[in-house]
Structures are given as C-alpha cells and as structure tokens.
Protein backbone atom coordinates (compact mmCIF):
# COMPACT_ATOMS: atom_id res chain seq x y z
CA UNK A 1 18.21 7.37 0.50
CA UNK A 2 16.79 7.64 -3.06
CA UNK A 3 13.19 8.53 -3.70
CA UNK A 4 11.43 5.45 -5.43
CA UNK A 5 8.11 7.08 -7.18
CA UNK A 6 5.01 4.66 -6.87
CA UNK A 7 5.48 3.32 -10.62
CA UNK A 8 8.79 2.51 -9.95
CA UNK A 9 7.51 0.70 -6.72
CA UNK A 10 4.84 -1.07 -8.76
CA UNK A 11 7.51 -2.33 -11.41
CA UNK A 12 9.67 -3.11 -8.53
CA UNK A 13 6.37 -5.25 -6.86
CA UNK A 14 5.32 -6.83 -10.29
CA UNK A 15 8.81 -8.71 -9.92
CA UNK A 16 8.10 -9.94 -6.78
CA UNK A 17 4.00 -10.96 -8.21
CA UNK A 18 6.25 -12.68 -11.18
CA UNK A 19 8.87 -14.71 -8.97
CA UNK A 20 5.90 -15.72 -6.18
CA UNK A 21 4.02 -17.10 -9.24
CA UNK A 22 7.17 -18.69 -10.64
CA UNK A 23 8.08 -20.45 -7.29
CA UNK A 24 5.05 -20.87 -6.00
CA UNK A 25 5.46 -24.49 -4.72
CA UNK A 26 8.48 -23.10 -3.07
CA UNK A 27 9.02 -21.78 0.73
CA UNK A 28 8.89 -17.96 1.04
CA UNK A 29 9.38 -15.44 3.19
CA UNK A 30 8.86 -11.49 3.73
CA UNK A 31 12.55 -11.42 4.10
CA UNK A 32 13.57 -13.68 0.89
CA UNK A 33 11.22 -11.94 -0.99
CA UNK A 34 11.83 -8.05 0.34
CA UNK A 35 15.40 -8.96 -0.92
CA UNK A 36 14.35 -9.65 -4.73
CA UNK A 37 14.13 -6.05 -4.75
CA UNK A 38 16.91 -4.39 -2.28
CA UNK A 39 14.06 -3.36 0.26
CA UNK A 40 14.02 -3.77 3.90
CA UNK A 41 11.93 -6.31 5.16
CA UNK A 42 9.60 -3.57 7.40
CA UNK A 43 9.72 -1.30 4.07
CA UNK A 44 8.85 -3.69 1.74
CA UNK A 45 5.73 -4.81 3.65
CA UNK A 46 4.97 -1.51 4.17
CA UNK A 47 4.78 -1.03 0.17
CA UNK A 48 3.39 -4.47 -0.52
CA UNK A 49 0.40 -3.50 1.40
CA UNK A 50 0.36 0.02 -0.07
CA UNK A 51 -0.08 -1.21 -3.53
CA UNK A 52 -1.99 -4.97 -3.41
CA UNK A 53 -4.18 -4.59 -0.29
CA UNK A 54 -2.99 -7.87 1.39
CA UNK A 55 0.07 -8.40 3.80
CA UNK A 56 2.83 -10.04 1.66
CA UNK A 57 2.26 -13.72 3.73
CA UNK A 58 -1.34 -13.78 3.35
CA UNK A 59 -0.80 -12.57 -0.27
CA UNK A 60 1.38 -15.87 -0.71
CA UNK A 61 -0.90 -18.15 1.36
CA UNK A 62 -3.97 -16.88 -1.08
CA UNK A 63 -2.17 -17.27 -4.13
CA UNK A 64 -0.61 -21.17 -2.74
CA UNK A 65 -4.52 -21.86 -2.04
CA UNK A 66 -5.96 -20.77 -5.55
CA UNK A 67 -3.35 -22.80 -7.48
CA UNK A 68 -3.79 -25.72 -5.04
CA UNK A 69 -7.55 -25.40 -5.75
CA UNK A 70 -7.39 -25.50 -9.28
CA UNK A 71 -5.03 -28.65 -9.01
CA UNK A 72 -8.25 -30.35 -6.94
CA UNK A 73 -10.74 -29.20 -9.54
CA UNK A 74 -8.60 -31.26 -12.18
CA UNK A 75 -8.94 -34.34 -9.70
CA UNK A 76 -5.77 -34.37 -7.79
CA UNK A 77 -5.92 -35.59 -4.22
CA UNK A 78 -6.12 -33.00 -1.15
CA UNK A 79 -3.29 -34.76 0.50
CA UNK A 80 -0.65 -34.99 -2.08
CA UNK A 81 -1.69 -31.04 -3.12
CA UNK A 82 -1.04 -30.39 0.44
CA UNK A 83 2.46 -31.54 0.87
CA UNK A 84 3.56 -30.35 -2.53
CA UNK A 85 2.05 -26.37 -1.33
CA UNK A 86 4.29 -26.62 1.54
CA UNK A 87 1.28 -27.92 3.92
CA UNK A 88 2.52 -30.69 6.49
CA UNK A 89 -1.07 -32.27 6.60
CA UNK A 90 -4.68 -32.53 4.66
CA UNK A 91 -6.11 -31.22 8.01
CA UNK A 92 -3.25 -27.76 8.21
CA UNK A 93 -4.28 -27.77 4.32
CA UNK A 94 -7.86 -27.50 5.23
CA UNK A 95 -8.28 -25.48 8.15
CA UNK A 96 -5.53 -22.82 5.96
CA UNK A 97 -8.26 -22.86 3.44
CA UNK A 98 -11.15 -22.36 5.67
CA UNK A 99 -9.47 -19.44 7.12
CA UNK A 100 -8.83 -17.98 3.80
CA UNK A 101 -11.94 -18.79 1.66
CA UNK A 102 -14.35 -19.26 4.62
CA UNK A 103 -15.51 -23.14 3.26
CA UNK A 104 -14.00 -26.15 3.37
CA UNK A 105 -11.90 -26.59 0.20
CA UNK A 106 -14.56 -29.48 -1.07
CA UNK A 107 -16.99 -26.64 -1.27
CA UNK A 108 -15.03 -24.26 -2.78
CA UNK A 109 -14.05 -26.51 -5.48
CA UNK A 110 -17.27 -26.47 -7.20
CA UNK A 111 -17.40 -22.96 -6.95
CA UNK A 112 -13.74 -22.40 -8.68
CA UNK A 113 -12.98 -20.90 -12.39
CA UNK A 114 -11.70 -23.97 -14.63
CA UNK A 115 -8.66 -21.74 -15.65
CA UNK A 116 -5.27 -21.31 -13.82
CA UNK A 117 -5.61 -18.09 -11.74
CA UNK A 118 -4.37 -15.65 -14.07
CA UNK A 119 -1.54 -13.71 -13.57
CA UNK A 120 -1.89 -10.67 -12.03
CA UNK A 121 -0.27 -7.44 -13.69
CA UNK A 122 0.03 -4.76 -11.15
CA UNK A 123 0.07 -1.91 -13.18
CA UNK A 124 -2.78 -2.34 -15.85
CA UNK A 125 -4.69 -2.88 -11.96
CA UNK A 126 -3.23 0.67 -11.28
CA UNK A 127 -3.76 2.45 -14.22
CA UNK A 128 -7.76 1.13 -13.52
CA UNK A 129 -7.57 2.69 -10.07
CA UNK A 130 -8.77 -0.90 -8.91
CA UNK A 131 -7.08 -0.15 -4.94
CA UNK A 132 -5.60 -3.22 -4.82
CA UNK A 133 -5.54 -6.70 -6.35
CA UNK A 134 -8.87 -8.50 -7.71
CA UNK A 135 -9.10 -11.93 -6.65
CA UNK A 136 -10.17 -15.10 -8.66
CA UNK A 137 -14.25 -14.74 -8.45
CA UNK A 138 -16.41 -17.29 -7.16
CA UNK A 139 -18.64 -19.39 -9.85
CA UNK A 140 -22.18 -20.12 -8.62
CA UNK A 141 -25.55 -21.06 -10.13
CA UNK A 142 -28.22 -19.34 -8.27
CA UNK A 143 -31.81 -19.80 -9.03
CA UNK A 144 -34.68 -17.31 -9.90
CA UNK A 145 -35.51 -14.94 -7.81
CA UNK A 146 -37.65 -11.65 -7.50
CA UNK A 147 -36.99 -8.11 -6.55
CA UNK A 148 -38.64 -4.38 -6.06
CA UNK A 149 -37.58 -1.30 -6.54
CA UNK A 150 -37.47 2.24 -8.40
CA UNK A 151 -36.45 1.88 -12.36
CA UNK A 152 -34.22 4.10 -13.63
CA UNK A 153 -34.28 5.03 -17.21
CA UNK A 154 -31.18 7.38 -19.07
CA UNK A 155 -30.88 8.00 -22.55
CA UNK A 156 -27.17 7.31 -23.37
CA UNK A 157 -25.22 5.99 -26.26
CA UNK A 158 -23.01 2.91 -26.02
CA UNK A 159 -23.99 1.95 -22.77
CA UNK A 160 -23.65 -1.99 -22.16
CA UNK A 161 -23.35 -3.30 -19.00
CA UNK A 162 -24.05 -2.01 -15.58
CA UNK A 163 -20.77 -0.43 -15.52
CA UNK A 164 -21.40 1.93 -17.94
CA UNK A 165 -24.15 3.32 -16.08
CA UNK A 166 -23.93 6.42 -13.89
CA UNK A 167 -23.06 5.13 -10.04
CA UNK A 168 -26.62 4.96 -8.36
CA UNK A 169 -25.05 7.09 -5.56
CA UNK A 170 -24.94 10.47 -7.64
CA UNK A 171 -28.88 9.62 -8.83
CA UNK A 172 -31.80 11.99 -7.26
CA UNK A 173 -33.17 10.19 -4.19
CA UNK A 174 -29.94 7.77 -3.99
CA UNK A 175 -27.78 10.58 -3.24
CA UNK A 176 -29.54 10.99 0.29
CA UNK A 177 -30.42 7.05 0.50
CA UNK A 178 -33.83 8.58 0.27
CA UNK A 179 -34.71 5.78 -1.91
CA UNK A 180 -33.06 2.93 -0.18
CA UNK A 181 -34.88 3.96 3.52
CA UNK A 182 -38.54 4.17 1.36
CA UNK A 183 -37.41 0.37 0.11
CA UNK A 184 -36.80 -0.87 3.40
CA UNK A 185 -39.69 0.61 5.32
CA UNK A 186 -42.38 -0.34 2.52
CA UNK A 187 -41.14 -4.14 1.90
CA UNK A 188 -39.31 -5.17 4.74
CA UNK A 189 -37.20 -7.67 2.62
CA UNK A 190 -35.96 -10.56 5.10
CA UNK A 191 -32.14 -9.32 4.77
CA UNK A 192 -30.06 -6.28 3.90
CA UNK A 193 -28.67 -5.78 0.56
CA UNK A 194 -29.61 -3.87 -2.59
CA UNK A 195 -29.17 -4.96 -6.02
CA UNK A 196 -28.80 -2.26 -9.21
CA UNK A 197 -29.37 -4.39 -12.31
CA UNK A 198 -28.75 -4.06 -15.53
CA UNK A 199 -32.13 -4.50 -17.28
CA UNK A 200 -30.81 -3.22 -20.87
CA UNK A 201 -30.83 -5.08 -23.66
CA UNK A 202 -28.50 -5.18 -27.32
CA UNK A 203 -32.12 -3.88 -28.71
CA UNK A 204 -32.41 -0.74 -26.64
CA UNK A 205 -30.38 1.30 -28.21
CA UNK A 206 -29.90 4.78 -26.97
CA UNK A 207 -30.79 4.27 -23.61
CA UNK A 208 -29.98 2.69 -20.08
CA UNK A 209 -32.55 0.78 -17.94
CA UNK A 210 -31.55 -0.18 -14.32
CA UNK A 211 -33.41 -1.31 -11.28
CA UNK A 212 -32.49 0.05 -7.69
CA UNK A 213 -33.88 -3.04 -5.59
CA UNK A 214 -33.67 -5.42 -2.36
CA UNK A 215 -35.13 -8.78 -2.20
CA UNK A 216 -39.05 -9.14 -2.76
CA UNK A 217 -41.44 -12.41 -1.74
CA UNK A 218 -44.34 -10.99 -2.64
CA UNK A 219 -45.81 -10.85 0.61
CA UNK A 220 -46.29 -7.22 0.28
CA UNK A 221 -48.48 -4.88 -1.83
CA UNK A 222 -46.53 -2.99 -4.22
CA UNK A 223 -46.39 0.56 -3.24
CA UNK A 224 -47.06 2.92 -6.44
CA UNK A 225 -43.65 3.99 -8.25
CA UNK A 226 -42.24 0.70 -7.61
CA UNK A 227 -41.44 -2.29 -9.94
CA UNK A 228 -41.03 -5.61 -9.14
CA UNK A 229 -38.77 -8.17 -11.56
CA UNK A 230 -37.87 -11.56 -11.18
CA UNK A 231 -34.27 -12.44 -12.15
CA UNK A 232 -33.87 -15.68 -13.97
CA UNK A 233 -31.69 -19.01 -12.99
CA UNK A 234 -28.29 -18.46 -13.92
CA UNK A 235 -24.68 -19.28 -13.01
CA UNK A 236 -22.72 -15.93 -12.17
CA UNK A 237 -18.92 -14.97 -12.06
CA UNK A 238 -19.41 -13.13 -8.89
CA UNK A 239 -16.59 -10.61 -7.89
CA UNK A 240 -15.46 -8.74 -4.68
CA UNK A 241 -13.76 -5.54 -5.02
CA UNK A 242 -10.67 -4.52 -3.31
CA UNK A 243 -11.10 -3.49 0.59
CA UNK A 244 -10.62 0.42 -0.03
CA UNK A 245 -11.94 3.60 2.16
CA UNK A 246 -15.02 5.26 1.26
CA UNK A 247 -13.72 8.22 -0.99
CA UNK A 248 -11.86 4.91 -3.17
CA UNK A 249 -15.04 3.11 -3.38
CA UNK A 250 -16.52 4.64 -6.68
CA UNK A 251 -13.35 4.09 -8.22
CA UNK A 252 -12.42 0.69 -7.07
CA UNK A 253 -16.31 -0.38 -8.72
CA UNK A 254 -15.15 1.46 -11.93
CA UNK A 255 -11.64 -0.32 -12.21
CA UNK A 256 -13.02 -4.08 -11.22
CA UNK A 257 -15.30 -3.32 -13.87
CA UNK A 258 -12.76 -2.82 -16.25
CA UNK A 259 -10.68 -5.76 -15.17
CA UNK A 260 -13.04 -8.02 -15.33
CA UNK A 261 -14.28 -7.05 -18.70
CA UNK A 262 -10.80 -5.96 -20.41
CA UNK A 263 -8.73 -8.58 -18.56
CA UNK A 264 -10.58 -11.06 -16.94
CA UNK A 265 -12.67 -12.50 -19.41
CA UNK A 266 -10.48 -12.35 -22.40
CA UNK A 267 -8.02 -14.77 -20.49
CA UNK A 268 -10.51 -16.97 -19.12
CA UNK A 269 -12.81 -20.34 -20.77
CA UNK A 270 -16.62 -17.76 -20.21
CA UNK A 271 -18.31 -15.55 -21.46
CA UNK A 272 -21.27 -13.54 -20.55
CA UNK A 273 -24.97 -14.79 -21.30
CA UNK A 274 -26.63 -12.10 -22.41
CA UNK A 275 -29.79 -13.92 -21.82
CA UNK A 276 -29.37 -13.32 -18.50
CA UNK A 277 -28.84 -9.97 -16.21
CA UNK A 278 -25.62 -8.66 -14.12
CA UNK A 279 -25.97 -6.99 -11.20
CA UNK A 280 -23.92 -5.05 -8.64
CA UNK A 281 -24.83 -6.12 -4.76
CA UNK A 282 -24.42 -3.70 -1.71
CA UNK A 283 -24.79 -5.79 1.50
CA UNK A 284 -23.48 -4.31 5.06
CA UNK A 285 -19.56 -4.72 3.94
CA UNK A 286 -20.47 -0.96 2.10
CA UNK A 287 -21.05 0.68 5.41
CA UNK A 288 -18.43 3.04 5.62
CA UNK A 289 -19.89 4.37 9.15
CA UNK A 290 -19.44 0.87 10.50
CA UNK A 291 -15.83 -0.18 8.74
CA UNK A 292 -12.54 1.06 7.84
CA UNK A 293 -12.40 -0.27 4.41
CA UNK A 294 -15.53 -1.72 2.35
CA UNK A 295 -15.92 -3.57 -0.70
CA UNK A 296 -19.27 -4.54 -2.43
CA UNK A 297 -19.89 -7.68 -5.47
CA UNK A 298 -20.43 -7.72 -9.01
CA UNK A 299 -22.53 -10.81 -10.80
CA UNK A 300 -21.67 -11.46 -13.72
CA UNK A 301 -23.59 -14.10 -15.91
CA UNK A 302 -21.68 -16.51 -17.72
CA UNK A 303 -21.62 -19.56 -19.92
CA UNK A 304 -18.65 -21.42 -21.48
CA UNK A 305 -17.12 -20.21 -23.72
CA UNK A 306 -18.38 -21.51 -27.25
C-alpha cells in the first residue's frame, strides 16, 4: 500500500472540505465521502479526525447548522431551512442545533457573523499549526466590567495585539501559576477564569502592556502590586481554539491568532475597534490535569466594517 505523506492527506481532505461545501444541502455519508478520495471508510475517518479535530458526521452536521443559521439570520423560516438541510422536522432541526451549539437556534441567531461561513482551507490552517479547524466565532455585546491583576510591561517593537505578546505561561510568576494562586486567594472572584488583556495602544510605541487578571467587584481591598481596570461595553468576535493536548496548546493560541487576523477578518463584513480591548480567556476547559484535550477563547472587539 502506498505511503500518503500528511500534505498529500491534507490536499486529499481539502477535496472532501470543497465537495461537503459544494453539496451541502445534499445527503452524505462517511462512506460516499471516504470514496471522493479512494480511502476506506475506517481509514478515512481515521485521517479526517487526524487533521480537522471533528468526526467526519459531526463535521457535516456543524457545517449543515452554520449555513442553515446564516439562512435564519437573513429571515428565512426554521421550518422550510429544516427540510431543505436534510432535517425531517423544526423540532429534529432544533434539538440537532441544541446539541451542537448548546442554545436553541433563536438564540444563536443573534449571536451569528452576517457573512456566509467562510470556506475553510485546510492547509493555510496547517501551515499555522492551528490543530484542527477554527469554527465560525460567536458575536456578543457584553457590557463593562472590572478586573485585577499584575501588569505586565515589555519593551518590544511592532507589537499589536495580544498575540504578539510573549504567552503569559513562560512569564516569571506565571510559569509556576504563582501569580494566578496569589489572585485567587487575595480576591476570591465569584468564578474561575483569567483574562490577559491587551492594554496597548497605536501610541505606545516600543512597548507591550498586558494585564494578568480574574474578575473584580470591588468588594475587596486591593492588595499592593495589583491593578484593577475596568473593560468597556463592547461587542466581541469571540473565538474557541481547536480541542488539542497540552504540549499543542501554545501553538494552537498562536495559529487561531493568525487565522483570525490573516484570514478571518479580511473575508468577513468587521473590523476591530481599537477603542476597545481584546483579550484571551482561560476558564476550566485549559485544565490539562482534568481533560484530554483543552481549548481556551479569544475576544476580539469589533465594529462593521466602514
């Protein structure tokens, strides 16, 4: 049997991405699909998974669901959406959705990108060392709201967004999750999560302000070293990275980074308001020590596109 290198196994996936996207109205299956590229049905899953992160079926069920959604955002009915996505009724429509997005499609709708999901291009997501495929992000307003922690300040040229900032786990006192215990003991924020925000501006040139922080309510003195900072209303593009294991993670934050800035936002109707701050959010889903595979968010601000 010949040796199929994993670029050649991309190219011979991005065919299969392509004709899903083509067809996707249409009934598939693992078989149908595994034969598009002369692969056995077990092998072909095997490789899907390998590659995107998702099982080939729930890859097609997500995709069916995102272009549905978009249809219902432009005012098209659930139940004619439904039937013409292969779904027999509005109810196996909705509870397929639920499962999948974890809210009721209604929901979701006001929290969906006014663009078609854009077409995903396996190996540009390879070349960024992503670990798998970056879903359409969620668009939410959230309002103000305040947070402590230990500013960190690095002199460094052409530094922009949070991205381009050394990964708070190879800092002094983040290393060790020194900093992070200190946080938690001293403020007792009401849940887990920590925020690093970018608080660099265009006019600080040269260097690289971010805050290491979990939520603050001000019911608690300030212990010295820390800083407090409240972050203003805004309405985020707010991004999950691929599920990966722990020694992907770094990597996986680096190349959603560089999707969403090289590939995302070019094709899409935002862009980001520099007014306001992006952040990267930790919550229990980075716990290596309690799952396989983890995955953490990145907030971006945005407004439409002018």
């Amino acid at each position: 049997m010949e040796v199929v290198s994993p670029i050649q196994q991309i190219v011979l996936l991005q065919k299969v991405i392509d004709y899903i996207e083509e067809h996707i109205k249409d009934e598939m299956d693992s078989e149908k699909l595994a034969k598009l590229v002369g692969y056995s049905p077990y092998h072909f899953s095997r490789i899907f998974y390998k590659h995107t992160g998702y099982t080939v079926m729930d890859y097609v069920l997500k995709r069916k669901l995102q272009f549905a959604l978009h249809e219902l955002v432009n005012g098209k009915k659930i139940l004619p959406i439904a039937l013409d996505y292969g779904f027999e009724t509005h109810s196996g429509f909705t509870k397929a959705f639920k499962k999948c997005f974890g809210s009721p499609p209604s929901l979701y709708k006001q929290h969906c990108p006014k663009s078609l999901p854009q077409k995903l291009d396996l190996m540009s997501l390879h070349q960024k060392s992503t670990g798998g495929i970056v879903m359409q992000p969620k668009i939410m307003k959230r309002r103000a709201f305040s947070v402590a922690g230990k500013l960190f300040e690095f002199n460094r040229e052409n530094v922009i967004y949070t991205r381009d900032a050394p990964a708070y786990w190879k800092q002094e006192g983040l290393t060790d999750g020194s900093v992070e215990r200190f946080l938690y003991k001293s403020l007792s924020p009401k849940k887990h999560g920590e925020y690093c925000i970018n608080l660099s501006s265009a006019h600080d040139e040269g260097k690289f302000n971010y805050l290491f922080a979990v939520d603050y309510d001000g019911d608690i003195s300030l212990p010295e070293g820390l800083t407090t900072f409240q972050i203003p209303d805004a309405t985020y593009a707010v991004f999950r990275t691929p599920l990966v294991e722990v020694d992907q993670f770094a990597y996986s934050i680096e190349g959603t980074w560089r999707y969403i800035l090289e590939d995302w936002f070019p094709q899409s109707s935002y862009e980001v308001d520099e007014a306001c701050f992006d952040f990267e959010y930790y919550d229990e889903h980075c716990h290596y020590w309690d799952f396989e595979k983890i995955f953490m968010e990145i907030h971006i601000p945005i407004k439409e596109r002018g």
